[in-house]
PDB file of N, CA and C in Angstrom:
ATOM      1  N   UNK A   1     164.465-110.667  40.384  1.00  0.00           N
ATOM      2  CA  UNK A   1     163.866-110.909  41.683  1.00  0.00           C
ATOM      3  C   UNK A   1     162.393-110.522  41.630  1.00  0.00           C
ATOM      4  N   UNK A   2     161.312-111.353  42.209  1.00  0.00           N
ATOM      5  CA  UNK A   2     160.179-111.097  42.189  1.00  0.00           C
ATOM      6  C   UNK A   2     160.100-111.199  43.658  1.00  0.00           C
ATOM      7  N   UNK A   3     158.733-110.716  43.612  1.00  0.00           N
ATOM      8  CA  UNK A   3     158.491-110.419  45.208  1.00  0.00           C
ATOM      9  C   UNK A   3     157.365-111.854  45.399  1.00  0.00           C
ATOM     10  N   UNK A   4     157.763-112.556  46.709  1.00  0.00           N
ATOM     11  CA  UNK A   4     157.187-113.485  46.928  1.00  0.00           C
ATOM     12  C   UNK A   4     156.505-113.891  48.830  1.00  0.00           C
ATOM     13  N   UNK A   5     156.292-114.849  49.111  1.00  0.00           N
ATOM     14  CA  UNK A   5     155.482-115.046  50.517  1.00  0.00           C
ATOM     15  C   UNK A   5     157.116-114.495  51.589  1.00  0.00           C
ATOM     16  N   UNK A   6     157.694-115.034  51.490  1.00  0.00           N
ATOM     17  CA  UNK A   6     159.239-114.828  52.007  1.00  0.00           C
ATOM     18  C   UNK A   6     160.369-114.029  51.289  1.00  0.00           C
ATOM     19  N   UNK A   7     159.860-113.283  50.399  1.00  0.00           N
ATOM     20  CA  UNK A   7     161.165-112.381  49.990  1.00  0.00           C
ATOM     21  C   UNK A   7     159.951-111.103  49.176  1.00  0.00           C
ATOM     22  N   UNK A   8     160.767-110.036  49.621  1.00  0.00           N
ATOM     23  CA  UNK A   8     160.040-108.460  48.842  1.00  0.00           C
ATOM     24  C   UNK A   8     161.070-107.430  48.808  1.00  0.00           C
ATOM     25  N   UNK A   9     160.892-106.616  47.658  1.00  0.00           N
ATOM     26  CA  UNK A   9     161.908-105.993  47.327  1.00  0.00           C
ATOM     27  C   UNK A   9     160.937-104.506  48.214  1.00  0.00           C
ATOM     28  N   UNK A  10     162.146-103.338  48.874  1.00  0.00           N
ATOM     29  CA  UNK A  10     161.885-102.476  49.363  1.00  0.00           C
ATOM     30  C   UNK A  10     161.615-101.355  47.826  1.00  0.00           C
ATOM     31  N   UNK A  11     160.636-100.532  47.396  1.00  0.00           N
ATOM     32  CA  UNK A  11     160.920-100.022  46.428  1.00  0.00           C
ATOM     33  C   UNK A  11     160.229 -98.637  46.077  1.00  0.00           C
ATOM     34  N   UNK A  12     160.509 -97.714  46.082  1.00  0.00           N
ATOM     35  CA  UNK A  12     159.765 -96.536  45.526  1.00  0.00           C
ATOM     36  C   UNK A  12     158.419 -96.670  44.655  1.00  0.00           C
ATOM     37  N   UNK A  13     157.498 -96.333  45.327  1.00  0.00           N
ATOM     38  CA  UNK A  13     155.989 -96.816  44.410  1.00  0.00           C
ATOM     39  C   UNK A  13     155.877 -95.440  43.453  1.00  0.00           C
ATOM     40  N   UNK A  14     156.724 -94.357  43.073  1.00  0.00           N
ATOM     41  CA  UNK A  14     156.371 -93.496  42.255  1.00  0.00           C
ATOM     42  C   UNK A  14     157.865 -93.757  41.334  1.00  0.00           C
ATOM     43  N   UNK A  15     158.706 -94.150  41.419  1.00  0.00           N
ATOM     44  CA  UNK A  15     159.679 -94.071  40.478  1.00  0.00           C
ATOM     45  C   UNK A  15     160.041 -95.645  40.315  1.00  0.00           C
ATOM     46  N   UNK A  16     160.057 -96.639  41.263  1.00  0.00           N
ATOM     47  CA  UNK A  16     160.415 -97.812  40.596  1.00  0.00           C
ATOM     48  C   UNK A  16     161.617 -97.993  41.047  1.00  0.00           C
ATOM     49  N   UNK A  17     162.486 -97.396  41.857  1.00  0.00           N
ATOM     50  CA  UNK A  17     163.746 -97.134  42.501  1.00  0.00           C
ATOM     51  C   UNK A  17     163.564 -98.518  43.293  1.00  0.00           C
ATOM     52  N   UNK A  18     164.169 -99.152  43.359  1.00  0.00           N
ATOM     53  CA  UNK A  18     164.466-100.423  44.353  1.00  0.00           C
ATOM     54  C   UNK A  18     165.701-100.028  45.464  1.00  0.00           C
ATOM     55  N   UNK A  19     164.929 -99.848  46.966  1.00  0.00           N
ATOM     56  CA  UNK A  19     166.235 -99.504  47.823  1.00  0.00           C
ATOM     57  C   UNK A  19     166.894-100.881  48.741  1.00  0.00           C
ATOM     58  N   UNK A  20     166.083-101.745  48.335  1.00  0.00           N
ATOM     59  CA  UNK A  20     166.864-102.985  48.836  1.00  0.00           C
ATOM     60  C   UNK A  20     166.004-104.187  48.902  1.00  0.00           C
ATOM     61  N   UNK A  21     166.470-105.446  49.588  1.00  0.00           N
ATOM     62  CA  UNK A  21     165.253-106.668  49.484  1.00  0.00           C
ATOM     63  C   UNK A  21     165.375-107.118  50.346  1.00  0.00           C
ATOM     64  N   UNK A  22     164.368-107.946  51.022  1.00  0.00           N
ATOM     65  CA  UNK A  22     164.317-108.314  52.786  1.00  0.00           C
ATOM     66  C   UNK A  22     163.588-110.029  51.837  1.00  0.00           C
ATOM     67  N   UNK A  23     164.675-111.041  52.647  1.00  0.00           N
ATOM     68  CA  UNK A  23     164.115-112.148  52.662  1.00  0.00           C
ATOM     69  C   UNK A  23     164.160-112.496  54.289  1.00  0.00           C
ATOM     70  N   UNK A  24     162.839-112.808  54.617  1.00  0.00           N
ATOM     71  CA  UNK A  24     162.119-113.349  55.926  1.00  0.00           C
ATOM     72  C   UNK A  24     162.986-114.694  56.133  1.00  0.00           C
ATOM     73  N   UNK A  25     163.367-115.560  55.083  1.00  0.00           N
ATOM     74  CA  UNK A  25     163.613-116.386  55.715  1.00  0.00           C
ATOM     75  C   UNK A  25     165.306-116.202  56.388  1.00  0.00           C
ATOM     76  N   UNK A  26     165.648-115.358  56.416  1.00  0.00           N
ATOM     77  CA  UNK A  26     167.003-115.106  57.088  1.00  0.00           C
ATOM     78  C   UNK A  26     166.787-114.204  58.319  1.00  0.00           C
ATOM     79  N   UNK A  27     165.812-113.824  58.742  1.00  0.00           N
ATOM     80  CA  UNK A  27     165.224-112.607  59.891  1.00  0.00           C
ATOM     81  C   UNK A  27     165.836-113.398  61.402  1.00  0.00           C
ATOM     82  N   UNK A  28     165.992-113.216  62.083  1.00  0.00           N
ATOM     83  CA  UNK A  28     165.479-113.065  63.638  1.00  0.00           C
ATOM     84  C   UNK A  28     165.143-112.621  64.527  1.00  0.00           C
ATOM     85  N   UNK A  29     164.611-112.875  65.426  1.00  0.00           N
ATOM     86  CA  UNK A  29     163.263-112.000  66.007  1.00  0.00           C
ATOM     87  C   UNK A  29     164.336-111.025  67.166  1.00  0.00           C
ATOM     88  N   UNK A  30     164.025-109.957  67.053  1.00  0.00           N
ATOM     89  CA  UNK A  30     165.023-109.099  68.216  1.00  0.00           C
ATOM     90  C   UNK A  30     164.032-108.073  69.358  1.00  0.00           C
ATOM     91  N   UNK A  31     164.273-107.992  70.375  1.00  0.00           N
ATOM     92  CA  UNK A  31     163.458-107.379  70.976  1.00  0.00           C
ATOM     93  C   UNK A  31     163.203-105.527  71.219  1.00  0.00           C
ATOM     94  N   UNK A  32     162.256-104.992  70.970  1.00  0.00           N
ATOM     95  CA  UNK A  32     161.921-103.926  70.937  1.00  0.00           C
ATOM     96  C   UNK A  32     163.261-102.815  71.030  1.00  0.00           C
ATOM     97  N   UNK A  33     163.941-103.181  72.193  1.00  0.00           N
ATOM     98  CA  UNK A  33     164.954-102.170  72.988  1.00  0.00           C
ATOM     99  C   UNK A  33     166.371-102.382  72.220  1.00  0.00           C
ATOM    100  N   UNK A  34     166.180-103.181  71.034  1.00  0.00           N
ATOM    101  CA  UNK A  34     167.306-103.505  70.539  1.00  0.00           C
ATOM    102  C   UNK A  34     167.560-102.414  68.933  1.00  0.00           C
ATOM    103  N   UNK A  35     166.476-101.620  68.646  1.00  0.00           N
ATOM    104  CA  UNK A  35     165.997-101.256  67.305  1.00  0.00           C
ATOM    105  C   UNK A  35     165.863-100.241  67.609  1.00  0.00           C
ATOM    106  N   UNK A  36     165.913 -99.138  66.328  1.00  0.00           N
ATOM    107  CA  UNK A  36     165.611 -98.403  65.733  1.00  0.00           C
ATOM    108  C   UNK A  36     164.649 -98.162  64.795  1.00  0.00           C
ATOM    109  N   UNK A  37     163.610 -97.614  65.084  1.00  0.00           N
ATOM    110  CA  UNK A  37     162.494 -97.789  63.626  1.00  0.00           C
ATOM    111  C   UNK A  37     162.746 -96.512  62.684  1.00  0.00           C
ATOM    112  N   UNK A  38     162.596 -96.811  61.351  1.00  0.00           N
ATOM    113  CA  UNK A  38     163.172 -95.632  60.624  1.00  0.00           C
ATOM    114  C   UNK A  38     162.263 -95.492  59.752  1.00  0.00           C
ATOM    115  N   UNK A  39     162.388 -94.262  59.328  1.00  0.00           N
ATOM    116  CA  UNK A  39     160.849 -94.165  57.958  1.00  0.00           C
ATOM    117  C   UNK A  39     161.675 -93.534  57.066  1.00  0.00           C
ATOM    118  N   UNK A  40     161.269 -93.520  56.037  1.00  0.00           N
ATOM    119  CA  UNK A  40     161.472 -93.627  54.661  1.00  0.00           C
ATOM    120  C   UNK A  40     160.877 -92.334  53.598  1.00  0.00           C
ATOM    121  N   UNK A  41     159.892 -91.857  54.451  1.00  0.00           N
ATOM    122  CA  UNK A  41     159.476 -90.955  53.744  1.00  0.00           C
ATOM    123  C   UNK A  41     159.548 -89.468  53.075  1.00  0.00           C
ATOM    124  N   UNK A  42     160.638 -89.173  53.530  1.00  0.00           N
ATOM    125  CA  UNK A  42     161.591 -87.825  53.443  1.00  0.00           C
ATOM    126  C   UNK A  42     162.799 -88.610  52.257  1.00  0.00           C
ATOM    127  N   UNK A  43     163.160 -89.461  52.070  1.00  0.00           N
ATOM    128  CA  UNK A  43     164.556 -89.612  51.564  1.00  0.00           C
ATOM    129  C   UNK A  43     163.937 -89.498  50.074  1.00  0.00           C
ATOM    130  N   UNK A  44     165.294 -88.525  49.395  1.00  0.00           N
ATOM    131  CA  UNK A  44     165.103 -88.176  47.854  1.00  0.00           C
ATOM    132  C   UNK A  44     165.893 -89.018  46.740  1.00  0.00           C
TER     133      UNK A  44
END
């Protein structure tokens, strides 16, 4: 898998760890009150 205009792999920029892949072209648009935003930056 390469990362392209419609598909990118989620991935650790210090180890290379791949935690998953988001292709856009399967998305739909959901509104604010429907989500959770989550960060990433604590997980080991």
């Amino acid at each position: 898998m390469k990362n392209d205009m419609d598909f990118f792999k989620i991935q650790d920029k210090n180890t290379g760890k791949i935690f998953g892949a988001i292709d856009i072209n399967n998305m739909i648009p959901v509104m604010p009150d429907n989500y959770t935003k989550l960060t990433f930056d604590n997980l080991e």
